[in-house]
C-alpha atoms as a PDB file:
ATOM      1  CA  UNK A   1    -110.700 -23.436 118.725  1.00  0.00           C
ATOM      2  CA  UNK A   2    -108.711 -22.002 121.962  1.00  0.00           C
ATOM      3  CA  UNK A   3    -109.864 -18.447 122.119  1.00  0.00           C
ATOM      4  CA  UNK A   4    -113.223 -16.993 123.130  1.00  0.00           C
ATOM      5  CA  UNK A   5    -114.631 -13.426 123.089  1.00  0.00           C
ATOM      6  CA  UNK A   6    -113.047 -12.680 126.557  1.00  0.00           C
ATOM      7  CA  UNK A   7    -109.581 -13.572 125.091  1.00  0.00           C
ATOM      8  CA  UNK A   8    -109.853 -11.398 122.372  1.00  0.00           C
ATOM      9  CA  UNK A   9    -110.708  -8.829 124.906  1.00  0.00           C
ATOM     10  CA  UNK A  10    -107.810  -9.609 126.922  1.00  0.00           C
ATOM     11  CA  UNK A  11    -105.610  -9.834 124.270  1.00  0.00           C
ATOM     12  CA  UNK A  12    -106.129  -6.896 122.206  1.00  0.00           C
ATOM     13  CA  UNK A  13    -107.448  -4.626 124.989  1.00  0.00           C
ATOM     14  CA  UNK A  14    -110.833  -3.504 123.115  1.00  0.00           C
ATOM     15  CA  UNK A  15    -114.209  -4.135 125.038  1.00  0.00           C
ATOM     16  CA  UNK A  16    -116.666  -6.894 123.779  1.00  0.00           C
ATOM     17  CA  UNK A  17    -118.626  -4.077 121.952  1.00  0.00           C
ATOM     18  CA  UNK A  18    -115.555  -3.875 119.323  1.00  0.00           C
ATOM     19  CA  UNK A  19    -115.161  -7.312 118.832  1.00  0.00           C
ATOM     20  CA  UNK A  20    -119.093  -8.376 118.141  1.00  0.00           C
ATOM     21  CA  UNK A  21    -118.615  -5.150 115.699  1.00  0.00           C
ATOM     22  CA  UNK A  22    -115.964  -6.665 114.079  1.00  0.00           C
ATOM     23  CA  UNK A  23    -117.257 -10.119 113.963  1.00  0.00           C
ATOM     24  CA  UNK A  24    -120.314  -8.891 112.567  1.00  0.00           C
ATOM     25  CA  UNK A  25    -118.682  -6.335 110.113  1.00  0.00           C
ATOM     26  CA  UNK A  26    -116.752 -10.050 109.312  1.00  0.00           C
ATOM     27  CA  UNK A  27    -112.815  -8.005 109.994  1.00  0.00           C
ATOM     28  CA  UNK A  28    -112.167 -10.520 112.264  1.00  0.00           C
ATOM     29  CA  UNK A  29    -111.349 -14.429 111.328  1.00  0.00           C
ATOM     30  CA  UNK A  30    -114.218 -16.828 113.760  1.00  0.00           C
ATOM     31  CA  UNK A  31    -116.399 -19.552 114.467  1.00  0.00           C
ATOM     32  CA  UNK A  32    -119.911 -20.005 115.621  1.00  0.00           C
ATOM     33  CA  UNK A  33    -119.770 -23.490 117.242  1.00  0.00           C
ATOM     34  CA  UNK A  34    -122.769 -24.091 119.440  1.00  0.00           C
ATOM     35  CA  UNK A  35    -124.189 -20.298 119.186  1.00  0.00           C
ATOM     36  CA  UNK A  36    -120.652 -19.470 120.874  1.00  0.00           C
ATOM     37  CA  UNK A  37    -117.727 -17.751 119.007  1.00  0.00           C
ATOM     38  CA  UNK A  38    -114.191 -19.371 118.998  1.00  0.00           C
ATOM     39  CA  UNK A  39    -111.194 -17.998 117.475  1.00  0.00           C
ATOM     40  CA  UNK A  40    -108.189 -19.946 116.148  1.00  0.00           C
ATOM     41  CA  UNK A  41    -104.884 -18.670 117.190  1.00  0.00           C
ATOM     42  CA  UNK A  42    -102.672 -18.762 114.988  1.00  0.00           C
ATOM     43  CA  UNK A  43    -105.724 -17.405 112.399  1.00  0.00           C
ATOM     44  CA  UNK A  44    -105.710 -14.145 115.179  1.00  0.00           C
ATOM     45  CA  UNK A  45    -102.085 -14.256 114.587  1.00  0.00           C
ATOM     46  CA  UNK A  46    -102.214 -13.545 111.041  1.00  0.00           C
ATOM     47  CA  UNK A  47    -104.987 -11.124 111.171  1.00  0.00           C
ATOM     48  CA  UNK A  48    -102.851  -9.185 113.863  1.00  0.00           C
ATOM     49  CA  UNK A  49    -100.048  -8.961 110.782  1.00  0.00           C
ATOM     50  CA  UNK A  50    -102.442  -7.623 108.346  1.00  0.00           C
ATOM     51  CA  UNK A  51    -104.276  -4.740 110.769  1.00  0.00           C
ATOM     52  CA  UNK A  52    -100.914  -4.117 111.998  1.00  0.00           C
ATOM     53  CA  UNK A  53    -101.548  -0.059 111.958  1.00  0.00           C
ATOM     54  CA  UNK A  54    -104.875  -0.575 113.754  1.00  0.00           C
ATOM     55  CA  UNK A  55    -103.743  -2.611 116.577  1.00  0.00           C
ATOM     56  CA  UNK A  56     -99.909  -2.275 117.269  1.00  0.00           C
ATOM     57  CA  UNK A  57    -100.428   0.476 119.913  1.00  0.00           C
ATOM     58  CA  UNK A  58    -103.044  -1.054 121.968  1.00  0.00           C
ATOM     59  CA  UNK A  59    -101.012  -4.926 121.751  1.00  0.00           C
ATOM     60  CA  UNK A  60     -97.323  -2.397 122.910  1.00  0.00           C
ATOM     61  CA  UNK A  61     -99.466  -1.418 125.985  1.00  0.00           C
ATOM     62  CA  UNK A  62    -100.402  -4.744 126.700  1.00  0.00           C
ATOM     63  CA  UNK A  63     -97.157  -6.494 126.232  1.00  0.00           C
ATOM     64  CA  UNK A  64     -95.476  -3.245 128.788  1.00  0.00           C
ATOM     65  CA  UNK A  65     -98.151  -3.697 130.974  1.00  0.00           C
ATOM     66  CA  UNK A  66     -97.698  -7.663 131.128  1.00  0.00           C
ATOM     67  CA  UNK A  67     -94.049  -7.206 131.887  1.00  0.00           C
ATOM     68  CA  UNK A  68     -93.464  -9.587 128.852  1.00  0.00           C
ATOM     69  CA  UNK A  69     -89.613 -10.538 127.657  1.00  0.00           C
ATOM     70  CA  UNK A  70     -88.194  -7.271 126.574  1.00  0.00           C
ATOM     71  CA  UNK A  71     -87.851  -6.723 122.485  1.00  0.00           C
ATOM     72  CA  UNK A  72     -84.197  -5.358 123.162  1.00  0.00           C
ATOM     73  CA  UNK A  73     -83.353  -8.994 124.538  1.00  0.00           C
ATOM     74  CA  UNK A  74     -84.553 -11.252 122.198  1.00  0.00           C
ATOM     75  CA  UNK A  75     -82.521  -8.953 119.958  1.00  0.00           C
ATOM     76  CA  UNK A  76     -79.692  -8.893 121.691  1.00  0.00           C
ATOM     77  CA  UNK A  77     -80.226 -13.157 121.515  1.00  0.00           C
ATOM     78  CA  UNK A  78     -80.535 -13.183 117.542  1.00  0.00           C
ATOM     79  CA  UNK A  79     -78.191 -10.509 116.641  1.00  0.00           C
ATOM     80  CA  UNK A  80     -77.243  -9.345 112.876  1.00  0.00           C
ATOM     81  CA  UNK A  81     -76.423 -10.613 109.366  1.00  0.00           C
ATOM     82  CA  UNK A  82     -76.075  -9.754 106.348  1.00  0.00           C
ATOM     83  CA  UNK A  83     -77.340 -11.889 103.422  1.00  0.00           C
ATOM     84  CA  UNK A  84     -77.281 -11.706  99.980  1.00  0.00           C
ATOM     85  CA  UNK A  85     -80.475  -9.965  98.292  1.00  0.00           C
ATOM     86  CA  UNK A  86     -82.212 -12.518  95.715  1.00  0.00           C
ATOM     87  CA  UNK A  87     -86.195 -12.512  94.468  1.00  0.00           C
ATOM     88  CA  UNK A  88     -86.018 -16.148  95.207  1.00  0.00           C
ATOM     89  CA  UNK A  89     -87.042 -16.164  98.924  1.00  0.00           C
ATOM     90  CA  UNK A  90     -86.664 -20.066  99.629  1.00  0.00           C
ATOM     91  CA  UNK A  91     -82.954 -19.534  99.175  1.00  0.00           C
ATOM     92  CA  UNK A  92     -82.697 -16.021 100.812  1.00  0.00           C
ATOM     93  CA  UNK A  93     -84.440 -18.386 104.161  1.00  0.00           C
ATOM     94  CA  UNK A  94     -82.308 -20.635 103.725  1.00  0.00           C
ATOM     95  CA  UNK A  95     -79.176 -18.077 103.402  1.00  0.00           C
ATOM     96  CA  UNK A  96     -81.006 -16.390 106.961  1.00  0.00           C
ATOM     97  CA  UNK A  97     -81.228 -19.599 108.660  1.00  0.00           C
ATOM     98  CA  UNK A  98     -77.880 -21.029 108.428  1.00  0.00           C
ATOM     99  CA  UNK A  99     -76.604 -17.797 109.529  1.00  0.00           C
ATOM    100  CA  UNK A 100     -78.151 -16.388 112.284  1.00  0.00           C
ATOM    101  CA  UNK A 101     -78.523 -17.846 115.878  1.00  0.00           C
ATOM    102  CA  UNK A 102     -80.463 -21.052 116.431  1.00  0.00           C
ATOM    103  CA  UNK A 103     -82.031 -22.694 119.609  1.00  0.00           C
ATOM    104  CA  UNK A 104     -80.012 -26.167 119.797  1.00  0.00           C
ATOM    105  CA  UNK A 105     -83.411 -27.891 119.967  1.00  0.00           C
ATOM    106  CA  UNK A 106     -84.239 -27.732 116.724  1.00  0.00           C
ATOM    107  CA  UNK A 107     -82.380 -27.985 113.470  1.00  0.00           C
ATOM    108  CA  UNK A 108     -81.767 -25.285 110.547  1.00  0.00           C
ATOM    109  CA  UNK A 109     -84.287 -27.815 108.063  1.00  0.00           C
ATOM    110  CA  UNK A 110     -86.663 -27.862 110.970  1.00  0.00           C
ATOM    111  CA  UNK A 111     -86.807 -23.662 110.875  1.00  0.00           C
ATOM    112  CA  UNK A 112     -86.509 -23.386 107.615  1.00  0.00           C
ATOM    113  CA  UNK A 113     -89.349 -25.866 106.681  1.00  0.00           C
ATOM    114  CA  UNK A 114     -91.396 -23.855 109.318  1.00  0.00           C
ATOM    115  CA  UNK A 115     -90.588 -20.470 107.745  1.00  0.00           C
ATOM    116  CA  UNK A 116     -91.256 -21.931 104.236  1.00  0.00           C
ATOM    117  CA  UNK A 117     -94.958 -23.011 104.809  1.00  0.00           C
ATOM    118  CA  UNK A 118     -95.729 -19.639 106.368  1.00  0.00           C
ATOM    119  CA  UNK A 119     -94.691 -17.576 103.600  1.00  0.00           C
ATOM    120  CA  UNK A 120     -96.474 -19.879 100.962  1.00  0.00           C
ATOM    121  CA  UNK A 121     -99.510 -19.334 103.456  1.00  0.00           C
ATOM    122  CA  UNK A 122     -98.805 -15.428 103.154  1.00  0.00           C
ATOM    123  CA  UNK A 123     -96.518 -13.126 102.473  1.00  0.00           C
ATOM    124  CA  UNK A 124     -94.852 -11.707 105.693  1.00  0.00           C
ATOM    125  CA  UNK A 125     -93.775  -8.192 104.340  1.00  0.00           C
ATOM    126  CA  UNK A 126     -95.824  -5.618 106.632  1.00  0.00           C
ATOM    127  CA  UNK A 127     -94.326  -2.475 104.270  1.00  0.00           C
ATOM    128  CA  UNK A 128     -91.555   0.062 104.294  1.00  0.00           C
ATOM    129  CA  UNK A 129     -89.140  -2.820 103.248  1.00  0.00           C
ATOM    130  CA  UNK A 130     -89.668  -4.526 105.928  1.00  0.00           C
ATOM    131  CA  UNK A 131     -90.515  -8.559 106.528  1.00  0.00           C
ATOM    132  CA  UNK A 132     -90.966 -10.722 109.253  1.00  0.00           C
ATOM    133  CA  UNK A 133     -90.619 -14.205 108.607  1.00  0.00           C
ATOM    134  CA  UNK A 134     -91.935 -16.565 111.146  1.00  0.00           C
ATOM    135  CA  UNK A 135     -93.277 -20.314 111.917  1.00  0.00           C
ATOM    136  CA  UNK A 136     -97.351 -20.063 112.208  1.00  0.00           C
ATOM    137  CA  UNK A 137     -96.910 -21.485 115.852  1.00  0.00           C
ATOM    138  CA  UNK A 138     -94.082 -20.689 118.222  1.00  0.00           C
ATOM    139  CA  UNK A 139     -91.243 -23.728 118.286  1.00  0.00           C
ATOM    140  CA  UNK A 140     -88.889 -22.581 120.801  1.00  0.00           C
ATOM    141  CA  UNK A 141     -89.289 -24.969 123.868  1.00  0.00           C
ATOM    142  CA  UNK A 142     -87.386 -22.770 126.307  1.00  0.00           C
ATOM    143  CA  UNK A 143     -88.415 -19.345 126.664  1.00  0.00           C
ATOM    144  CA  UNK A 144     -84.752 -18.495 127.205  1.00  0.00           C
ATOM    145  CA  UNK A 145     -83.931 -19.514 123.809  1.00  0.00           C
ATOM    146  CA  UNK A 146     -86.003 -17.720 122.209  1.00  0.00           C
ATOM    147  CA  UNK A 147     -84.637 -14.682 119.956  1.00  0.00           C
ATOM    148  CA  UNK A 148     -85.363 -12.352 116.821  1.00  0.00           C
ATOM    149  CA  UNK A 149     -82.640 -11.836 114.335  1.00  0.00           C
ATOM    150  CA  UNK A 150     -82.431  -8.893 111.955  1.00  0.00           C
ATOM    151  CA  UNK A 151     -81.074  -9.650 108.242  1.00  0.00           C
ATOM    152  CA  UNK A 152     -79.736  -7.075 106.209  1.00  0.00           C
ATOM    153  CA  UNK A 153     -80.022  -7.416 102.542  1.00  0.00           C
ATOM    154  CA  UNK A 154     -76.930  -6.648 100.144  1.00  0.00           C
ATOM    155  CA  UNK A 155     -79.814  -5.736  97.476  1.00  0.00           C
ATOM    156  CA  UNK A 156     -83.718  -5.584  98.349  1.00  0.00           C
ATOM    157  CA  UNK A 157     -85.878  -8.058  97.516  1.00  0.00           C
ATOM    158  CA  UNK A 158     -89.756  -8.955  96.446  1.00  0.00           C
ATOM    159  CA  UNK A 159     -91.347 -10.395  99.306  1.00  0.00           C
ATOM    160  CA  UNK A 160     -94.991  -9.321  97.841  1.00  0.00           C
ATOM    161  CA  UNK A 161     -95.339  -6.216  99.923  1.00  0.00           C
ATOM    162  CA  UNK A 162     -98.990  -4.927  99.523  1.00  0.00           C
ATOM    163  CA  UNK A 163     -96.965  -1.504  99.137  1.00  0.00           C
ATOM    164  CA  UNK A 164     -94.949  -2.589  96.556  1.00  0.00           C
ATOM    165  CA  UNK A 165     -91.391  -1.782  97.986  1.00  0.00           C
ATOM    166  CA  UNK A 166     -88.898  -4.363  98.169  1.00  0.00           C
ATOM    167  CA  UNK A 167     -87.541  -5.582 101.243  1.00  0.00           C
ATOM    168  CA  UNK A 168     -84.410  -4.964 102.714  1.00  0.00           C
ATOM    169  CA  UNK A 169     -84.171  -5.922 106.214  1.00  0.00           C
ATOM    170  CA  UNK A 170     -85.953  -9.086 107.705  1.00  0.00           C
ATOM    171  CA  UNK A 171     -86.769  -9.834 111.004  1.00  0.00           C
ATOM    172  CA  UNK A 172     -87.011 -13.520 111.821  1.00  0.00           C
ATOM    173  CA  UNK A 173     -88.901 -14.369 114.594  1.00  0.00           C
ATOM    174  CA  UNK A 174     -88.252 -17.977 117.282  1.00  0.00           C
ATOM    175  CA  UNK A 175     -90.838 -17.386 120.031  1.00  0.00           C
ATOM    176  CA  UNK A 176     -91.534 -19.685 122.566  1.00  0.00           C
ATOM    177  CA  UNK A 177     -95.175 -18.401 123.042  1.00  0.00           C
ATOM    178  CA  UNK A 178     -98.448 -17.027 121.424  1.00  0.00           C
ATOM    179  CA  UNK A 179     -98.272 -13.919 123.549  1.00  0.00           C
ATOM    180  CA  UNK A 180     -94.243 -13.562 123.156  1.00  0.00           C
ATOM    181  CA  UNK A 181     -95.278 -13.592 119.477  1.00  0.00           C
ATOM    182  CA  UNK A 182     -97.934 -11.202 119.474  1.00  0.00           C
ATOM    183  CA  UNK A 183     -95.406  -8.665 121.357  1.00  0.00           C
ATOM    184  CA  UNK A 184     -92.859  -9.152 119.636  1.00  0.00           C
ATOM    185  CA  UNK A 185     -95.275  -8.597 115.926  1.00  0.00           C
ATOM    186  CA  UNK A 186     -96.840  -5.425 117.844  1.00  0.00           C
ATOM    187  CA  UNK A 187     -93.585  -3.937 118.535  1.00  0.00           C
ATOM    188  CA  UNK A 188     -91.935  -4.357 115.223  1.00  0.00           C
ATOM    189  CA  UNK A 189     -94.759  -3.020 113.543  1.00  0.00           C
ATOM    190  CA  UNK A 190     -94.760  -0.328 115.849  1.00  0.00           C
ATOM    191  CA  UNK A 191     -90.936   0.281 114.977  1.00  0.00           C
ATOM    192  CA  UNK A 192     -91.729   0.036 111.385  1.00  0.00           C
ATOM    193  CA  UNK A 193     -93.030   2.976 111.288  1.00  0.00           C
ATOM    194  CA  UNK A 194     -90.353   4.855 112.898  1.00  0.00           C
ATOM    195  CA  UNK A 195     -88.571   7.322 110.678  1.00  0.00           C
ATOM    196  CA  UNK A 196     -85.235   6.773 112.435  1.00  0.00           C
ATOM    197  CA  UNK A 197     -85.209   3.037 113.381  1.00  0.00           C
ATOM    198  CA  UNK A 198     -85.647   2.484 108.991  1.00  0.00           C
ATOM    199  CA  UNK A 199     -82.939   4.843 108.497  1.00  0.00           C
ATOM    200  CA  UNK A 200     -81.065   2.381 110.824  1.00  0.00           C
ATOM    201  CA  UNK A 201     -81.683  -0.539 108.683  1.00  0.00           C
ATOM    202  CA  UNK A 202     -81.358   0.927 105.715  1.00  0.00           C
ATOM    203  CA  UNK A 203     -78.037   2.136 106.612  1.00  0.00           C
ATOM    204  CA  UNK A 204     -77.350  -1.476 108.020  1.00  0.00           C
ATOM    205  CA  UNK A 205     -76.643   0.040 111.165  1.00  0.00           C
ATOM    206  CA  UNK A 206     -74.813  -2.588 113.992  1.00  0.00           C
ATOM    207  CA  UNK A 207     -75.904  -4.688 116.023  1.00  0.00           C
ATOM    208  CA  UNK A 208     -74.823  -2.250 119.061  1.00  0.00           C
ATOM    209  CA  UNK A 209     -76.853   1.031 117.423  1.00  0.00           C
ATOM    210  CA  UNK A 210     -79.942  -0.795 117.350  1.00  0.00           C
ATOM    211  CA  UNK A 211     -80.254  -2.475 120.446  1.00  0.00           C
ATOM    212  CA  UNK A 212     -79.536   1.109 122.011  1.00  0.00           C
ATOM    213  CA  UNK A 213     -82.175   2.452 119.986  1.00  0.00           C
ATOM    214  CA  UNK A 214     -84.448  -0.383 121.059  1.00  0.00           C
ATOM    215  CA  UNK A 215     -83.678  -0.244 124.704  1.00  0.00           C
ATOM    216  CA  UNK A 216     -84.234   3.748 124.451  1.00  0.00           C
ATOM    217  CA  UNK A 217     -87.712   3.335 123.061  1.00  0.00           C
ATOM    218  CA  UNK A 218     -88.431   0.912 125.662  1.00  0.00           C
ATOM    219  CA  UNK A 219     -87.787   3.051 128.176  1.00  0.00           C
ATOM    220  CA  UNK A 220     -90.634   5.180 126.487  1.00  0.00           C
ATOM    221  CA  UNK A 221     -92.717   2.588 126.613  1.00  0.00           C
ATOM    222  CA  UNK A 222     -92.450   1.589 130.499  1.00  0.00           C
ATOM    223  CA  UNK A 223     -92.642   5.276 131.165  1.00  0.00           C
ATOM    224  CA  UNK A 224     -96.181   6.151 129.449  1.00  0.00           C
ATOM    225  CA  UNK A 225     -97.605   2.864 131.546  1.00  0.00           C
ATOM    226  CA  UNK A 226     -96.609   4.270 134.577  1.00  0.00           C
ATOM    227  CA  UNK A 227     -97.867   7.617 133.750  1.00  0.00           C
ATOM    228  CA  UNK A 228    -101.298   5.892 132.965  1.00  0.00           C
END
């Protein structure tokens, strides 16, 4: 197990108080291993996913405050595509992953397997047509490589969305790190619920219009840190 309460604390920004509440109300995946709590990573990566509305705003200060690798960048890095829409989402990976921008350290089967075994695991649609598809662990070697591409869909599909829409735009995520991936999950689920960012997608908006957007909210972002 690599985390401990302090971690968690770090992590998420909530005192020790909130997380014994939550380990005793059982909301957060953990371990007792010799009367000490341990949490697996990539278990606190899922659960991030799935309490996305809770925690997104408190992991966005974190990630600002941390002067982590800007969400406009890795953007910028993965670009857009358009795929066809189909229900069967092993080929609508595999349609994503030979199109979109790949770190030359790994191959498209590599990706693809990786993506594959984390959506049997769970589905990755957080709502409002929205999905992010993403290895359990980062795989990017070289922080430089990493990226996050956003795939438009010629016709939603059913990714299993607890909300019951269909997705049409996913977001496929090659970090090189546990916290690049938590900032990267906090701010998308942060910009999920932006009225005007989904209009973007929906609208298949280019590459150009979003990263502006992106960079804009940004901006937003670093400004309320240094207010506080």
């Amino acid at each position: 197990m690599e985390l401990k309460i302090k971690d968690i604390v770090d992590l998420l920004q909530v005192s020790e108080k909130t997380v014994y509440r939550w380990i005793r109300d059982k909301k957060i995946p953990c371990y007792k291993i010799n009367h000490q709590y341990r949490f697996n990573r990539a278990e606190i990566n899922e659960w991030i996913i799935s309490n996305k509305i809770e925690l997104s705003s408190s992991l966005i200060n974190l990630a600002v405050m941390q002067n982590s690798e800007s969400f406009s960048r890795l953007l910028e890095r993965g670009g857009t595509v358009m795929l066809e829409g189909t229900d069967n989402i092993k080929d609508l990976l595999r349609d994503a992953v030979d199109k979109i921008n790949t770190p030359g350290s790994l191959t498209k089967e590599e990706i693809l397997t990786a993506l594959i075994r984390r959506e049997e695991l769970m589905p990755t649609a957080i709502g409002n047509g929205i999905a992010i598809p993403h290895p359990r662990n980062p795989i990017v070697i070289d922080v430089n490589k990493a990226n996050v591409s956003v795939c438009y869909l010629s016709s939603p599909a059913n990714f299993g969305a607890l909300d019951k829409q269909p997705v049409h735009t996913l977001f496929i995520l090659l970090t090189a790190s546990p916290r690049m991936h938590l900032d990267v999950l906090s701010k998308i689920s942060y910009l999920s619920r932006d009225k005007k960012f989904l209009e973007m997608l929906k609208k298949h908006s280019a590459k150009e219009e979003i990263l502006n957007y992106v960079v804009a909210i940004e901006a937003v972002w670093q400004n309320v840190r240094r207010a506080n």
